[in-house]
N, C-alpha and C. Protein backbone atom coordinates (compact mmCIF):
# COMPACT_ATOMS: atom_id res chain seq x y z
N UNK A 1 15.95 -13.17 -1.14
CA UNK A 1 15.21 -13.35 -2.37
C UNK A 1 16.18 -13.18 -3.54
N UNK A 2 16.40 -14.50 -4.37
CA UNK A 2 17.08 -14.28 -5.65
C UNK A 2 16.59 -13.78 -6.48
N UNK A 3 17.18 -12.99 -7.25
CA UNK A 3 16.71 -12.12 -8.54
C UNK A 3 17.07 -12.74 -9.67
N UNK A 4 15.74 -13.42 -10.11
CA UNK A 4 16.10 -13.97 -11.70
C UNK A 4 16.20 -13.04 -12.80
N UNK A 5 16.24 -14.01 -14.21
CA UNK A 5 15.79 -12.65 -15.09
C UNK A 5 14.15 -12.48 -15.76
N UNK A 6 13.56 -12.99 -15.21
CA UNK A 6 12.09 -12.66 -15.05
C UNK A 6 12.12 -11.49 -13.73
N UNK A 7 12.85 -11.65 -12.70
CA UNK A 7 12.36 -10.28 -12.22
C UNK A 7 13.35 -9.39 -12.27
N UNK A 8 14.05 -9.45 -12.83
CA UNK A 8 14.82 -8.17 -13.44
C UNK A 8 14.13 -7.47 -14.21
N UNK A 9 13.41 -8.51 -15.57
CA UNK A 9 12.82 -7.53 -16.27
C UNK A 9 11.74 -7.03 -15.88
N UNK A 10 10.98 -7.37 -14.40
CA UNK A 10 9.64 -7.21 -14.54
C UNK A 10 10.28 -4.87 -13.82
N UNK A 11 11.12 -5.10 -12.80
CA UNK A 11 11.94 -4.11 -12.06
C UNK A 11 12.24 -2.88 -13.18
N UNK A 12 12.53 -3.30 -15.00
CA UNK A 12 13.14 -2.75 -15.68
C UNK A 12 11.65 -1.93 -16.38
N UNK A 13 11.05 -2.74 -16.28
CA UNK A 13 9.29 -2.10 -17.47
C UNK A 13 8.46 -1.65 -16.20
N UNK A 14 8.47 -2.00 -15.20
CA UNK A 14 7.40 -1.47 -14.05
C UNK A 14 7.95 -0.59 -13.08
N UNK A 15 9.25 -0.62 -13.01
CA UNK A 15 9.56 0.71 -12.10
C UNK A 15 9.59 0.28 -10.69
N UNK A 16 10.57 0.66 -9.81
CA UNK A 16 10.74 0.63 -8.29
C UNK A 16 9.14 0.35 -7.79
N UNK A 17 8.49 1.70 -7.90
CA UNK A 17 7.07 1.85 -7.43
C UNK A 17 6.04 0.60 -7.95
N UNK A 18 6.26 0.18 -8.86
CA UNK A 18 5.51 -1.07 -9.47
C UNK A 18 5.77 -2.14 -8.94
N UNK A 19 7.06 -2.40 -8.90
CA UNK A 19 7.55 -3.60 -8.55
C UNK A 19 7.73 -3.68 -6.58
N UNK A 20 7.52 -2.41 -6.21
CA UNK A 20 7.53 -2.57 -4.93
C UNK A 20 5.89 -2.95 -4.26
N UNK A 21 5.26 -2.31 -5.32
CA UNK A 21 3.50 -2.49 -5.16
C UNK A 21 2.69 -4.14 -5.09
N UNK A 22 4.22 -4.46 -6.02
CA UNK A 22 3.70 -6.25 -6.25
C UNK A 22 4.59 -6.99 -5.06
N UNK A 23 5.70 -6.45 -4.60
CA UNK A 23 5.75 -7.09 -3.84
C UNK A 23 5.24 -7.10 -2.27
N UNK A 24 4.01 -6.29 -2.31
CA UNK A 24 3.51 -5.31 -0.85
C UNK A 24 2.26 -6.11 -0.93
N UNK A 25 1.57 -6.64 -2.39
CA UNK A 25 1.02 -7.70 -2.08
C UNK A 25 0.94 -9.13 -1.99
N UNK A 26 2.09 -9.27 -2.34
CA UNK A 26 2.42 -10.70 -1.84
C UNK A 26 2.84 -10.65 -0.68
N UNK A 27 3.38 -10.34 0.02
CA UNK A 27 3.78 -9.60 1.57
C UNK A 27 2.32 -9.97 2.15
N UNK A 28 1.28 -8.81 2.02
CA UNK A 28 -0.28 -9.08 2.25
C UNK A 28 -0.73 -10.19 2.54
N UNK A 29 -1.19 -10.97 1.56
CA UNK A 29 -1.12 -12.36 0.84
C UNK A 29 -0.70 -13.29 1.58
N UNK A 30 -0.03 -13.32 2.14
CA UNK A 30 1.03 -14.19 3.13
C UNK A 30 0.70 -14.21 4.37
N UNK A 31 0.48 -12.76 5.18
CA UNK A 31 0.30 -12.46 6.18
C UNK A 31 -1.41 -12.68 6.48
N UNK A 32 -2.23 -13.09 5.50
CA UNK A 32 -4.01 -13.07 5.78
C UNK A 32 -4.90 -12.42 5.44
N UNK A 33 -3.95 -11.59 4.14
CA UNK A 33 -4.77 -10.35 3.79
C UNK A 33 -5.49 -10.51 2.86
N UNK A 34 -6.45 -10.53 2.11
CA UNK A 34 -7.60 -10.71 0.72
C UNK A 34 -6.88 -9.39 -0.20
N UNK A 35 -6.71 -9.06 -1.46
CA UNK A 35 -6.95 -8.06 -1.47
C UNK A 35 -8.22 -7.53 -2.48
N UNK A 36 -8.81 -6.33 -1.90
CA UNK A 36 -9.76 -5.63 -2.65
C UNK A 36 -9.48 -4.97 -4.03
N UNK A 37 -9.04 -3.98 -3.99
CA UNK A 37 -8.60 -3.42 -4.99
C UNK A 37 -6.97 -2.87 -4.84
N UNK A 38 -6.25 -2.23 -5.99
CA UNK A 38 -5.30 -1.82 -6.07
C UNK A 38 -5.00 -0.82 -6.85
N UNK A 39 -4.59 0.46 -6.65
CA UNK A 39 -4.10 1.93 -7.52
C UNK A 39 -5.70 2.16 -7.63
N UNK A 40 -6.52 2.86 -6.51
CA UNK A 40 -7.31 3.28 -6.94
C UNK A 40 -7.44 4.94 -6.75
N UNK A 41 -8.07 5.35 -8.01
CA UNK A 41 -7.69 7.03 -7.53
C UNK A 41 -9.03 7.80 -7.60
N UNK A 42 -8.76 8.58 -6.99
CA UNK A 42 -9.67 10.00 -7.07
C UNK A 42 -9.18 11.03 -7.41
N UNK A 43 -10.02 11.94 -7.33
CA UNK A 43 -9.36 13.40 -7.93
C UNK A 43 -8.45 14.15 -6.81
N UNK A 44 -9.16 13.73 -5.37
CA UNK A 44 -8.36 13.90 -4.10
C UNK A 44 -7.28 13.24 -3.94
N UNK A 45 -7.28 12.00 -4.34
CA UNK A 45 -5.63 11.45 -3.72
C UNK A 45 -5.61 9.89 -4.87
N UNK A 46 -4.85 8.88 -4.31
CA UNK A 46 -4.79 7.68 -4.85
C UNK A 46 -4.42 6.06 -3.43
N UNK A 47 -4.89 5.36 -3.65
CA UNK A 47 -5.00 4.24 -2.40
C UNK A 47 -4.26 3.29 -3.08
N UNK A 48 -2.90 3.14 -2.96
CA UNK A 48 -2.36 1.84 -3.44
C UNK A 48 -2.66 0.45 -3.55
N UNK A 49 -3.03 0.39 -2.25
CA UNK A 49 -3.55 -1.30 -1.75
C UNK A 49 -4.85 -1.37 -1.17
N UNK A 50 -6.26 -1.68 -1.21
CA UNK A 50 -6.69 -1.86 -0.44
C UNK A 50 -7.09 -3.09 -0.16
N UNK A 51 -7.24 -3.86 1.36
CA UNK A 51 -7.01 -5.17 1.94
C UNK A 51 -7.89 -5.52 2.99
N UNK A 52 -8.19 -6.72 2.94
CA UNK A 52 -9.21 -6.87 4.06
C UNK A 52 -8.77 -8.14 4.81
N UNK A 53 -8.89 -7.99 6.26
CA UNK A 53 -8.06 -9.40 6.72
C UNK A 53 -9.46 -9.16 8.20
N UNK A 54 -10.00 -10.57 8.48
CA UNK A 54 -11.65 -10.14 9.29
C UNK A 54 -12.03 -9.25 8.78
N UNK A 55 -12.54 -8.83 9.44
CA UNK A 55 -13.29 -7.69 9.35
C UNK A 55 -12.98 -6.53 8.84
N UNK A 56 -11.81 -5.94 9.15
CA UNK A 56 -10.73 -4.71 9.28
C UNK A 56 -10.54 -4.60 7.60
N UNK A 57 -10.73 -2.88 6.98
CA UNK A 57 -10.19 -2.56 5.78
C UNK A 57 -8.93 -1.90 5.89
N UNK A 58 -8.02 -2.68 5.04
CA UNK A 58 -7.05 -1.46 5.15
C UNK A 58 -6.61 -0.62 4.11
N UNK A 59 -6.53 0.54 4.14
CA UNK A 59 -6.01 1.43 3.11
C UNK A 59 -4.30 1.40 3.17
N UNK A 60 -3.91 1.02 2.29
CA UNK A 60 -2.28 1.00 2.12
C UNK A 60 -1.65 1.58 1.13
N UNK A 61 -0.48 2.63 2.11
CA UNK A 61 0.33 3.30 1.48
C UNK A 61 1.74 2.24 1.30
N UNK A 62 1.93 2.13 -0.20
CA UNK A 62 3.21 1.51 -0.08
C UNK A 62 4.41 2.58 -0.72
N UNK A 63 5.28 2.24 0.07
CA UNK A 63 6.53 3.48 -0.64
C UNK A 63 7.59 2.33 -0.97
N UNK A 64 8.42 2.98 -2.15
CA UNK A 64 9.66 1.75 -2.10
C UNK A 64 11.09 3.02 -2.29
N UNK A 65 12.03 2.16 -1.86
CA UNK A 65 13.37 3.13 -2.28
C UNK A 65 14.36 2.31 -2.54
N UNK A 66 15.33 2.76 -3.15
CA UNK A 66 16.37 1.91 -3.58
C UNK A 66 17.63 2.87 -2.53
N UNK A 67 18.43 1.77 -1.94
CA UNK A 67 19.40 2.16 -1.56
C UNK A 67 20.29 3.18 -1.70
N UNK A 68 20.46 4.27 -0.82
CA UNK A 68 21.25 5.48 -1.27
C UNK A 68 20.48 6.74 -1.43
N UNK A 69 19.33 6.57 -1.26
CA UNK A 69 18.15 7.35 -0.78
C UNK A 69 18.43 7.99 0.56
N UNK A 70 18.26 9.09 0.84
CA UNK A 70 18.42 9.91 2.14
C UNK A 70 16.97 9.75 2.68
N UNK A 71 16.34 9.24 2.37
CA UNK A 71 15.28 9.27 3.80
C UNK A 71 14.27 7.82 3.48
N UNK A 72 13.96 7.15 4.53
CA UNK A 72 13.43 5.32 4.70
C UNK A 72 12.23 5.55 4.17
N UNK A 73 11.55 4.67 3.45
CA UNK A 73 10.38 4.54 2.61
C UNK A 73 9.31 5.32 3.40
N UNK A 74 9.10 4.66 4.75
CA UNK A 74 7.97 4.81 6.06
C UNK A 74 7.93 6.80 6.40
N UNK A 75 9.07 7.74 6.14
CA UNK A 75 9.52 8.67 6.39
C UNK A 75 9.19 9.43 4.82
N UNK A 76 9.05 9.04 4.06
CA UNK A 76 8.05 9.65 2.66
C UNK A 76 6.85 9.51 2.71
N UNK A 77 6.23 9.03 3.93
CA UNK A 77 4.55 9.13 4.30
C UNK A 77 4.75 10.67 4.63
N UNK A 78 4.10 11.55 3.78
CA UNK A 78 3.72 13.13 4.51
C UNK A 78 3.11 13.22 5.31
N UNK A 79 2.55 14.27 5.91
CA UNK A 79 1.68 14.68 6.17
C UNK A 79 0.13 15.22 4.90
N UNK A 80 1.46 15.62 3.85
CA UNK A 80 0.20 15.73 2.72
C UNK A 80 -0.57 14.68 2.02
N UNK A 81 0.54 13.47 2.09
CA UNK A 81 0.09 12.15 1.36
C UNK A 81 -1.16 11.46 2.50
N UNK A 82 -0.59 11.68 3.61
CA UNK A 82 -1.73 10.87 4.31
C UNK A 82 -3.49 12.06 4.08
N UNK A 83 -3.33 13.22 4.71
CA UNK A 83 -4.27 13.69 4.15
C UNK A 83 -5.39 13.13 2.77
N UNK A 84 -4.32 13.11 1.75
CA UNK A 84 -4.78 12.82 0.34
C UNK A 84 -5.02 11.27 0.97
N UNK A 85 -4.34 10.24 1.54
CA UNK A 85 -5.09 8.66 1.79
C UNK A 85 -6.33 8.65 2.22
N UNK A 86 -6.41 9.56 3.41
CA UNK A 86 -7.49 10.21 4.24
C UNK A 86 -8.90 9.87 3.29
N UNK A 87 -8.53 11.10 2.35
CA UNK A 87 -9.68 11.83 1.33
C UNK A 87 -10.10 10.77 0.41
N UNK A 88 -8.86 10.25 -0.30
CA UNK A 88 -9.07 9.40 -1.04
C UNK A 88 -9.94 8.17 -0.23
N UNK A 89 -9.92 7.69 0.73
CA UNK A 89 -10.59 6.37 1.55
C UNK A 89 -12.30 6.87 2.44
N UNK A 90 -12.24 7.79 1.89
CA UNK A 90 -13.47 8.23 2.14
C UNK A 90 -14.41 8.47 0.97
N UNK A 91 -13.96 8.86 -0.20
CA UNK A 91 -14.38 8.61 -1.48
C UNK A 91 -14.24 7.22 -1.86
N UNK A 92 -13.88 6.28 -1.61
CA UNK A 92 -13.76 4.95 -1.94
C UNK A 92 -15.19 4.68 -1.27
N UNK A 93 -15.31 4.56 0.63
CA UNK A 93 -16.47 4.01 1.28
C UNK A 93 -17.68 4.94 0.71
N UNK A 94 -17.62 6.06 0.00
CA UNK A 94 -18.81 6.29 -0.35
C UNK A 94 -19.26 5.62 -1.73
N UNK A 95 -18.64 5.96 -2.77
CA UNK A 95 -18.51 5.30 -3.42
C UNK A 95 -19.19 3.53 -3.18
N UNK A 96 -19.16 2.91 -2.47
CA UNK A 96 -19.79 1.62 -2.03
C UNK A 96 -20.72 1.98 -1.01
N UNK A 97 -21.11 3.34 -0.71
CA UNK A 97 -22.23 3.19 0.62
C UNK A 97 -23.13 2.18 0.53
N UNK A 98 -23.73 1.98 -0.51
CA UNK A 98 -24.44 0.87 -0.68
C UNK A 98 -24.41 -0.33 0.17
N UNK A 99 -23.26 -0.97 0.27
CA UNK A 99 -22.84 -2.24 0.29
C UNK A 99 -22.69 -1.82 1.96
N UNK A 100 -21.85 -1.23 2.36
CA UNK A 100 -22.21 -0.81 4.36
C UNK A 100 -23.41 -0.09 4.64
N UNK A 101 -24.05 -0.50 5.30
CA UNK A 101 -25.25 0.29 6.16
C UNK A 101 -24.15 0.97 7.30
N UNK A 102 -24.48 1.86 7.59
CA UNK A 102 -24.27 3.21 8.04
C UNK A 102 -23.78 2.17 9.73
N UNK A 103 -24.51 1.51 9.89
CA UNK A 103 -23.98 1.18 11.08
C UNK A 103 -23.23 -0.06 11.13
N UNK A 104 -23.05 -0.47 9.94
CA UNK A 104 -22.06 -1.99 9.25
C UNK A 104 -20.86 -1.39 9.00
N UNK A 105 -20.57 0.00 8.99
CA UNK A 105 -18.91 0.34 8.37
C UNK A 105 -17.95 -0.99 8.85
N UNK A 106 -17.32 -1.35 8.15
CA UNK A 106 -16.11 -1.86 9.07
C UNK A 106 -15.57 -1.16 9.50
N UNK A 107 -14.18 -1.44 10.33
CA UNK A 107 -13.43 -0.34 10.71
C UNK A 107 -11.87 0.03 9.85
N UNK A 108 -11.82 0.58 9.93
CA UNK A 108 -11.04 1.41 8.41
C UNK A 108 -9.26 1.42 9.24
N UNK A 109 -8.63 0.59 8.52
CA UNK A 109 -7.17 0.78 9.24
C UNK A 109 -6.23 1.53 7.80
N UNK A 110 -5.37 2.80 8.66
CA UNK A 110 -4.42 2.90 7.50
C UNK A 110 -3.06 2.48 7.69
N UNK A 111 -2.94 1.75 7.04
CA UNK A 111 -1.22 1.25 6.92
C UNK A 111 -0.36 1.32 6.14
N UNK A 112 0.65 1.47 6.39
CA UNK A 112 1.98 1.43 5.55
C UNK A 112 2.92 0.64 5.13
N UNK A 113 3.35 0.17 4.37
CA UNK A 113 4.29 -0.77 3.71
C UNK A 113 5.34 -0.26 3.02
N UNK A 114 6.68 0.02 3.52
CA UNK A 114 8.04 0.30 3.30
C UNK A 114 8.60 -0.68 2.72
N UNK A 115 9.27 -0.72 1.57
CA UNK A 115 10.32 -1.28 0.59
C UNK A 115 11.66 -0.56 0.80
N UNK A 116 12.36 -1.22 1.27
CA UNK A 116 13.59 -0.51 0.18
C UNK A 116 14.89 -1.71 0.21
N UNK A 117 15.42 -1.32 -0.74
CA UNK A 117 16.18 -1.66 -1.88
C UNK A 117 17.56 -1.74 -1.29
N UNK A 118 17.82 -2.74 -0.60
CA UNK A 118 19.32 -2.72 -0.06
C UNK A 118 20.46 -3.60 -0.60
N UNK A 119 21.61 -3.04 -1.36
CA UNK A 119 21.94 -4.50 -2.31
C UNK A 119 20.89 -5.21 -3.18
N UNK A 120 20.38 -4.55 -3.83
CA UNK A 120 19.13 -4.99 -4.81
C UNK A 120 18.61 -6.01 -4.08
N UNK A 121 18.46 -6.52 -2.35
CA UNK A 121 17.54 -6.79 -1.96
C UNK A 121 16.23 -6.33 -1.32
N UNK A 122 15.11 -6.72 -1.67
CA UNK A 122 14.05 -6.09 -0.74
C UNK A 122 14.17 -6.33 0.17
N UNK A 123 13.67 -4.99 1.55
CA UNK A 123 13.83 -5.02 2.73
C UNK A 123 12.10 -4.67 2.94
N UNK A 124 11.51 -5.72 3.19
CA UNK A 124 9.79 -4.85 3.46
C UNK A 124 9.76 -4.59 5.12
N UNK A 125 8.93 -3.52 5.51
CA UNK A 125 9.08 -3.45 7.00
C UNK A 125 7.36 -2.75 6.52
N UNK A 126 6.51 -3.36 7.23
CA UNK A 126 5.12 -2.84 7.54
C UNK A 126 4.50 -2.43 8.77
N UNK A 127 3.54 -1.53 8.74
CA UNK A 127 2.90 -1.09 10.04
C UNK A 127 1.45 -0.64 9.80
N UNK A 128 0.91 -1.35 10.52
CA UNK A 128 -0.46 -1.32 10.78
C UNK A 128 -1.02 -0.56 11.26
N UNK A 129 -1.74 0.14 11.18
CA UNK A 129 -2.66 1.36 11.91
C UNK A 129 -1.75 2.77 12.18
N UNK A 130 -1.25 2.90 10.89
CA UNK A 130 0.42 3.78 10.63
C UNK A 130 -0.31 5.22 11.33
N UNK A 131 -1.80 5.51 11.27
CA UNK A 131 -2.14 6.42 11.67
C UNK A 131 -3.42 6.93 11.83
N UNK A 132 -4.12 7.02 12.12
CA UNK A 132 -5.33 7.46 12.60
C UNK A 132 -6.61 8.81 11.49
């Protein structure tokens, strides 16, 4: 992926985390994904991406890093952050109980989407059902 100067500047005003967020849904996008919403928060946590491809919702954590970083995007998933995805994606489906009948839930996938930044190229590496 060449880097013009439209996305230089978009990298310079939106930040790693911004610009890795836009490119996690075009990534999505590509692969069959709709998306629902995006940066949604609660007081418990925040849901970067959320996506629907059939049936299946997914809650997505995206991380990005720039090269020279000691630890891979996928490896800044906590244990505390997923918790908080957890919390947060359960306040989201209530939040819409309405819209699922209790026995319509879809089924709720959480996934992850890793960026990082190698030679100012993006490297995306994703995983589906990152955890339970």
């Amino acid at each position: 992926m060449h880097e013009g100067p439209m996305q230089a500047k978009s990298r310079q005003s939106k930040g790693l985390g911004g610009e890795g967020e836009d490119l996690a849904v075009e990534y999505l996008c590509l692969h069959g994904f709709k998306i629902v919403a995006r940066n949604v928060r609660y007081k418990v946590g925040e849901i970067d991406v959320i996506a629907k491809r059939g049936e299946e919702l997914h809650f997505i954590e995206v991380k990005s890093r720039s090269n020279g970083s000691l630890i891979s995007p996928l490896e800044a998933v906590t244990p505390a952050k997923i918790k908080k995805l957890k919390r947060a994606a359960q306040m989201y489906l209530l939040d819409r109980r309405n819209r699922f009948k209790e026995s319509k839930l879809p089924p709720c996938i959480f996934s992850v989407i890793g960026i990082n930044y190698v030679g100012g190229e993006p490297q995306i590496e994703c995983v589906l059902d990152a955890f339970a």
